[in-house]
C-alpha atoms as a PDB file:
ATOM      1  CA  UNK A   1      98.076 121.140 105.185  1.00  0.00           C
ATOM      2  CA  UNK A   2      96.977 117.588 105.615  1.00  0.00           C
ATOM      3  CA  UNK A   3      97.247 117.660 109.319  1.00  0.00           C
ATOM      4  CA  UNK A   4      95.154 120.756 109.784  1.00  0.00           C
ATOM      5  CA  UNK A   5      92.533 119.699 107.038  1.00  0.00           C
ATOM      6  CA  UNK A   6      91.875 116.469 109.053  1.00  0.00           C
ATOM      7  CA  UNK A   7      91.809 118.077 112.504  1.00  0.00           C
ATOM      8  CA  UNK A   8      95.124 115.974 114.037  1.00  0.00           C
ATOM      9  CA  UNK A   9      96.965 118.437 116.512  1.00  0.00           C
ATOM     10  CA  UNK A  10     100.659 118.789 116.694  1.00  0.00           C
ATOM     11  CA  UNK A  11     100.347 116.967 120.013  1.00  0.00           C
ATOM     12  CA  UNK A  12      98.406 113.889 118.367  1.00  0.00           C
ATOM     13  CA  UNK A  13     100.271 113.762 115.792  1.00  0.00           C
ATOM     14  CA  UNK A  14     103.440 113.327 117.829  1.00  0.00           C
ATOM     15  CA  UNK A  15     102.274 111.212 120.292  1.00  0.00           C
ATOM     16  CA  UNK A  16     101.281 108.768 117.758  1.00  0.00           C
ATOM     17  CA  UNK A  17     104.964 108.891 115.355  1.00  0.00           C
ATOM     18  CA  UNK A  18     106.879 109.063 118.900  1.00  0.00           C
ATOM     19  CA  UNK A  19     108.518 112.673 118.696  1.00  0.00           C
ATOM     20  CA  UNK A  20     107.735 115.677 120.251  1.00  0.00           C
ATOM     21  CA  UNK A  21     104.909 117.589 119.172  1.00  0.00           C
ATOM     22  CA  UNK A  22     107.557 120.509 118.203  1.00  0.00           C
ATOM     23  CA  UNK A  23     108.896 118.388 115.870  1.00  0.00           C
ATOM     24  CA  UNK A  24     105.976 118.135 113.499  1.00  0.00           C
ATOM     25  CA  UNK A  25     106.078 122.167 113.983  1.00  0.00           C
ATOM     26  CA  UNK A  26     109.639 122.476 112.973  1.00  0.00           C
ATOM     27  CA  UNK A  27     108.631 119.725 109.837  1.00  0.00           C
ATOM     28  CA  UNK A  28     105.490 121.635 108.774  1.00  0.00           C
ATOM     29  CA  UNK A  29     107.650 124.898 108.478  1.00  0.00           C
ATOM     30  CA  UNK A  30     110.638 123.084 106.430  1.00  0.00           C
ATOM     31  CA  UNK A  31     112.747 123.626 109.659  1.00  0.00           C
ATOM     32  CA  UNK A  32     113.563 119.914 109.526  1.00  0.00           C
ATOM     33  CA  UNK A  33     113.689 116.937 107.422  1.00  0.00           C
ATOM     34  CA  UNK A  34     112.079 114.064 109.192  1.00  0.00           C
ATOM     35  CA  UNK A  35     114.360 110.466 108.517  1.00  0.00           C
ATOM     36  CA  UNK A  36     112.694 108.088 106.316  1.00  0.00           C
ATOM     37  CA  UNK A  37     111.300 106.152 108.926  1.00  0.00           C
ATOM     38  CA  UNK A  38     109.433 109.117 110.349  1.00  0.00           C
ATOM     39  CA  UNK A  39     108.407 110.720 106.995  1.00  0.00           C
ATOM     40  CA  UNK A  40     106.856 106.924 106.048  1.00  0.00           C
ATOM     41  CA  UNK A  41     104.991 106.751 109.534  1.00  0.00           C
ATOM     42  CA  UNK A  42     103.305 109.994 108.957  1.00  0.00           C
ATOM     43  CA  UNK A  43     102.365 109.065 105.673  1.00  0.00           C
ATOM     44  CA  UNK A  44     100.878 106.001 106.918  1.00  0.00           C
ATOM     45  CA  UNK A  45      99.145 107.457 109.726  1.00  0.00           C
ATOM     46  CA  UNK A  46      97.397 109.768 107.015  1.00  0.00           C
ATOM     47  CA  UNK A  47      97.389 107.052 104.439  1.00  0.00           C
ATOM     48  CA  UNK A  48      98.646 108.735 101.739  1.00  0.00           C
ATOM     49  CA  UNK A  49     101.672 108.401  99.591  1.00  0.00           C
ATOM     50  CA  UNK A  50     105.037 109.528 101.296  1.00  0.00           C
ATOM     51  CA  UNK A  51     105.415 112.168  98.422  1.00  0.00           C
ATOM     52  CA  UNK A  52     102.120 113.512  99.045  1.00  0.00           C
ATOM     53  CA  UNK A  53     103.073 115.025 101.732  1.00  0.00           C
ATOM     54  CA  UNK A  54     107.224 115.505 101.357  1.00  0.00           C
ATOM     55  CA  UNK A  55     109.189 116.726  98.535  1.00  0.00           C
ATOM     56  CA  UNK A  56     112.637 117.634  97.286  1.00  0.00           C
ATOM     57  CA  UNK A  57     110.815 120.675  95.703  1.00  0.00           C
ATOM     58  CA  UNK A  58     109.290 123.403  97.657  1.00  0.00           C
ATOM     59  CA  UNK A  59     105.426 123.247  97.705  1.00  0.00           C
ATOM     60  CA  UNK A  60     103.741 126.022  96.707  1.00  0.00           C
ATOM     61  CA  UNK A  61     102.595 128.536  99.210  1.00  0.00           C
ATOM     62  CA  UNK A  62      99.236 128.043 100.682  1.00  0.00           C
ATOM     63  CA  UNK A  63      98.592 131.531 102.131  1.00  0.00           C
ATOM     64  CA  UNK A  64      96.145 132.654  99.370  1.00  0.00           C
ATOM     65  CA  UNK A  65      94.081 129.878  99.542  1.00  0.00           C
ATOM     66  CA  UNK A  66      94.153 128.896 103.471  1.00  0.00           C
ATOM     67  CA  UNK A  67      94.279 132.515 104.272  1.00  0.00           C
ATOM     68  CA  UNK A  68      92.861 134.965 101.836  1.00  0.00           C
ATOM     69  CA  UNK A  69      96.061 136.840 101.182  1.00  0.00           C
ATOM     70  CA  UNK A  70      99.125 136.989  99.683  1.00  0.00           C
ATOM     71  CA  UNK A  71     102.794 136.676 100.992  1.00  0.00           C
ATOM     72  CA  UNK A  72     104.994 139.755 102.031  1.00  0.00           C
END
């Protein structure tokens, strides 16, 4: 997770796209699909590509790598 890996917190992170810092929860869990506008902002704030960090397709899993185990 980009966000994480770069040490931005939720709060940050909202404060500087404008939404609340529940939002970028509910986006980082696939809850909800930011707009275009928002998904480009965050993309620039991290300057990387907009599908770098979004996708029609799920990403894969993280939890063996971030977490040293495997999904339930």
């Amino acid at each position: 997770m980009v966000r994480a890996e770069r040490k931005v917190s939720r709060q940050d992170l909202a404060a500087a796209m404008g939404v609340h810092y529940q939002t970028i929860g509910y986006i980082e869990r696939g809850q909800y699909n930011p707009s275009l506008d928002l998904a480009l902002k965050i993309a620039k704030f991290f300057a990387l590509p907009v599908e770098a960090l979004f996708s029609l397709d799920p990403f894969r899993p993280l939890t063996d790598e971030v977490y040293g185990r495997k999904q339930p």
